[in-house]
C-alpha atoms as a PDB file:
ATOM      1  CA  UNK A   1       7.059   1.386   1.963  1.00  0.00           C
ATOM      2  CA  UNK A   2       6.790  -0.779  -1.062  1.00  0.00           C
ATOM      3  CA  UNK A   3       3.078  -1.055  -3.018  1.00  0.00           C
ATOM      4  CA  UNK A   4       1.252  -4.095  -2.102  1.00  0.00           C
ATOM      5  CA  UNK A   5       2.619  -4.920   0.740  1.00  0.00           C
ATOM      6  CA  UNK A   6       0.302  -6.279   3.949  1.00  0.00           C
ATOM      7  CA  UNK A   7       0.211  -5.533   6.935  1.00  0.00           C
ATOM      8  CA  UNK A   8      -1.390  -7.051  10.277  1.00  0.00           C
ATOM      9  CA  UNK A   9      -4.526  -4.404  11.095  1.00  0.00           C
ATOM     10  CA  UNK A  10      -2.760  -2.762  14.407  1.00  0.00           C
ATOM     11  CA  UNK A  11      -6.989  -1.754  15.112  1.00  0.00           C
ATOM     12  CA  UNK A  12      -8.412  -4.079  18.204  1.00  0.00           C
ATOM     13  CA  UNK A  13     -12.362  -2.900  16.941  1.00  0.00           C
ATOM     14  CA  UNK A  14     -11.744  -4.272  13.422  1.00  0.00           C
ATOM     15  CA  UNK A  15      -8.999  -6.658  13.317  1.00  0.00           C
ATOM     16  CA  UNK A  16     -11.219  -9.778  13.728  1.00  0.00           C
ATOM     17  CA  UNK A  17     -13.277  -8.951  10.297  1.00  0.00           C
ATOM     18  CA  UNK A  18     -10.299  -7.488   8.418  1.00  0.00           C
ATOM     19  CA  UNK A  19      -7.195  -8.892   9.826  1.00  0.00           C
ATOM     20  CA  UNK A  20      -5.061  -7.446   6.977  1.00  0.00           C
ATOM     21  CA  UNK A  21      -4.114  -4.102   5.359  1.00  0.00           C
ATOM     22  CA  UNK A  22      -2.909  -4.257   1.567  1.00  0.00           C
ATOM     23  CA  UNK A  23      -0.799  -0.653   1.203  1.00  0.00           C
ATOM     24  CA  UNK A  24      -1.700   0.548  -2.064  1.00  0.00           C
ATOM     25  CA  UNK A  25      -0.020   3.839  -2.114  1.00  0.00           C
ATOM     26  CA  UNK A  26       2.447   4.422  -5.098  1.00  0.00           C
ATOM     27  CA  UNK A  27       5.430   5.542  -4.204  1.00  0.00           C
ATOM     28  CA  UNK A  28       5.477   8.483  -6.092  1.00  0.00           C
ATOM     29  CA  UNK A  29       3.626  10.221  -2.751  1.00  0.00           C
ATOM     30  CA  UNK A  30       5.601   8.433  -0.309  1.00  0.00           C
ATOM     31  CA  UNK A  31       6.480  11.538   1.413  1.00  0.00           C
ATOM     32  CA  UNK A  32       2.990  12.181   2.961  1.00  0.00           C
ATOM     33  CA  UNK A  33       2.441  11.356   6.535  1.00  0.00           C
ATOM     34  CA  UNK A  34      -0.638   8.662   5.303  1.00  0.00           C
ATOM     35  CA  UNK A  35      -0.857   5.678   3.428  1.00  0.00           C
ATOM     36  CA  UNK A  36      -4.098   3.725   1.638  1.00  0.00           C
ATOM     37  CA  UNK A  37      -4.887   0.659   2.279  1.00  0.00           C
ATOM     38  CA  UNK A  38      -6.970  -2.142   1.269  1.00  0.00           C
ATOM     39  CA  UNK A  39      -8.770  -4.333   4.530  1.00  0.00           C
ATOM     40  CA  UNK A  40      -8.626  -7.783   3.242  1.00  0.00           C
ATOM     41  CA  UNK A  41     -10.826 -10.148   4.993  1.00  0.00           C
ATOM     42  CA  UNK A  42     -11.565 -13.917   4.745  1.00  0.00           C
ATOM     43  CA  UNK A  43     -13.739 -15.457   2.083  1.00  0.00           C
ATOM     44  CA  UNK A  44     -16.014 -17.304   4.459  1.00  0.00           C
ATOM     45  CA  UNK A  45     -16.691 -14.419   6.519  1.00  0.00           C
ATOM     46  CA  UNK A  46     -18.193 -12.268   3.572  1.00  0.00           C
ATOM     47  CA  UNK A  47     -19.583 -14.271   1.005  1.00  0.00           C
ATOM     48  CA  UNK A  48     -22.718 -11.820   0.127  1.00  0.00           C
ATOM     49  CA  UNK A  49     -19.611  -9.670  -0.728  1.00  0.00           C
ATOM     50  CA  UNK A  50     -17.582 -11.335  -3.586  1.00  0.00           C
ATOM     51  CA  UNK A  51     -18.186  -9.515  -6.853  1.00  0.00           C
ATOM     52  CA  UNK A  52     -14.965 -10.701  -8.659  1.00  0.00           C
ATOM     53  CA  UNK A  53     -13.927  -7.776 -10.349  1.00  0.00           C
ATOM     54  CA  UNK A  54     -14.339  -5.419  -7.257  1.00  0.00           C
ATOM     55  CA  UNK A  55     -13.489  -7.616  -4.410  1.00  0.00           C
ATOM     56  CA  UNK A  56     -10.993 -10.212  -6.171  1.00  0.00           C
ATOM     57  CA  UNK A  57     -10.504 -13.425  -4.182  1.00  0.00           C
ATOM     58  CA  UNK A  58      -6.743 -13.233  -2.920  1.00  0.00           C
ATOM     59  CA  UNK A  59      -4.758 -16.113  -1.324  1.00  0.00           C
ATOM     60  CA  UNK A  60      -2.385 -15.409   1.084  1.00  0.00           C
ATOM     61  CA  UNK A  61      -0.837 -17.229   3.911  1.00  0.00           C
ATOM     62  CA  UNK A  62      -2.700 -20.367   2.742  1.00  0.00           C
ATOM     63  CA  UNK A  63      -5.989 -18.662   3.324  1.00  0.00           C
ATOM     64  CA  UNK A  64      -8.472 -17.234   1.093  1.00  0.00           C
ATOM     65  CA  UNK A  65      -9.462 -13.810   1.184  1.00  0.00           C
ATOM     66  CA  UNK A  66     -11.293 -10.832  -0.423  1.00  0.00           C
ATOM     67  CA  UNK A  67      -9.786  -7.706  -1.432  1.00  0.00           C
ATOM     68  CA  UNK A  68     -12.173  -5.224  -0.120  1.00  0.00           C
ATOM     69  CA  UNK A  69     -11.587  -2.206  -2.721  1.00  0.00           C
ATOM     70  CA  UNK A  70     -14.387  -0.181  -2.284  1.00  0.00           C
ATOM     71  CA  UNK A  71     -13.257   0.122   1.479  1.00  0.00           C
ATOM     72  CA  UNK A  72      -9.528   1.879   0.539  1.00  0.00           C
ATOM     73  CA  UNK A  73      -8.865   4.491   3.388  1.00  0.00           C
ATOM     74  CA  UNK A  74      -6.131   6.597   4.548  1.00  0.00           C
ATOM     75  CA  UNK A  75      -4.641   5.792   7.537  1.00  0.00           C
ATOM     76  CA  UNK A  76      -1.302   7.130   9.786  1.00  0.00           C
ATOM     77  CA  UNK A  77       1.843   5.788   8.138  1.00  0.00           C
ATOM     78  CA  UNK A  78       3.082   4.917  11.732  1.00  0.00           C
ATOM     79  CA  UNK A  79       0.156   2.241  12.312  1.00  0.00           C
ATOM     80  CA  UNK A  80       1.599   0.149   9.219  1.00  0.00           C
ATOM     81  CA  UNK A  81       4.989  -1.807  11.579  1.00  0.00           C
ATOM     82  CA  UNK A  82       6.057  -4.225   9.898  1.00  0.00           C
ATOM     83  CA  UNK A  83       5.284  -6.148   5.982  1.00  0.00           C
ATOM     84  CA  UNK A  84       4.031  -9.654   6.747  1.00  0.00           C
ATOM     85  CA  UNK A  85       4.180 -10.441   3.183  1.00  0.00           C
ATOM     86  CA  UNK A  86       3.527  -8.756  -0.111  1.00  0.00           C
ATOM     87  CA  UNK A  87       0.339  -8.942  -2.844  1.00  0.00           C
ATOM     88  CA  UNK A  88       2.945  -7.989  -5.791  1.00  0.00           C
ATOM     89  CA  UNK A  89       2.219 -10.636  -8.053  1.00  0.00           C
ATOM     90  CA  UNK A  90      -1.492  -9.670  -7.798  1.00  0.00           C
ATOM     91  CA  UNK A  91      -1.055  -6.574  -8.809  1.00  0.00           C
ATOM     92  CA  UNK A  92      -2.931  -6.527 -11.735  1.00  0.00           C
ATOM     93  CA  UNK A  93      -5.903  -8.153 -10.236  1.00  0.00           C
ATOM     94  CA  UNK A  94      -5.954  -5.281  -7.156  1.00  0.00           C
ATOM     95  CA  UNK A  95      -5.411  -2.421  -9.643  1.00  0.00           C
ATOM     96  CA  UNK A  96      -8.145  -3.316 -11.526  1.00  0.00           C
ATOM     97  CA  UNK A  97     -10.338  -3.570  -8.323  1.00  0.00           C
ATOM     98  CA  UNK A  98      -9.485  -0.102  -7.432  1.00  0.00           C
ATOM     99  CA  UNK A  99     -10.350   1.095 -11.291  1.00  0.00           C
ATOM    100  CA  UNK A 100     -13.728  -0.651 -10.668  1.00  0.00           C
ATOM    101  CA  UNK A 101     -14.621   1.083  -7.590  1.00  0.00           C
ATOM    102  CA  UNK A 102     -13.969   4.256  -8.937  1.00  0.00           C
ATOM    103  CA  UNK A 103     -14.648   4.460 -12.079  1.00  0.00           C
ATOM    104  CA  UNK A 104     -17.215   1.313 -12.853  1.00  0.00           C
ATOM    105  CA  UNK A 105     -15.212  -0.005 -15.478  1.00  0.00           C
END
């Protein structure tokens, strides 16, 4: 399962405020059983939350969206079907996110 890569949220309770999953999981540990993810969830719906290092504003699908790092959470490998798209050329921007939610800097 390549990095970055999004996924439609399979969950019916939080699908409507997070409609996307952004794997972050390196492949390095690609033989565990979980992945972590990133919930992305539209700009509009969240504004209180945008801090623009932690929750980056991300475009995808011709929406904007927030990068919701300080939620990251495992979740069963088999709930991640199939890529809708990728966040690749954000990389940067979502690595940094995660740095800043764990490390404040």
């Amino acid at each position: 399962m390549p990095q970055f890569d999004v996924y439609r949220n399979p969950s019916n309770r939080t699908k409507e405020a997070y409609p996307y999953l952004v794997d972050v999981q390196n492949a390095v540990i690609d033989q565990l059983a979980t992945r972590l993810v990133v919930p992305l969830t539209e700009t509009t719906s969240r504004p209180n939350m945008m801090m623009k290092t932690l929750t980056p504003e991300i475009n995808f699908e011709g929406k904007s969206y927030l990068f919701m790092a300080q939620q990251i959470a495992s979740v069963p490998q088999e709930i991640l079907k199939r890529p809708v798209g990728t966040l690749e050329e954000a990389r940067t921007v979502l690595i940094d996110a995660i740095d800043f939610a764990i490390t404040g800097i």
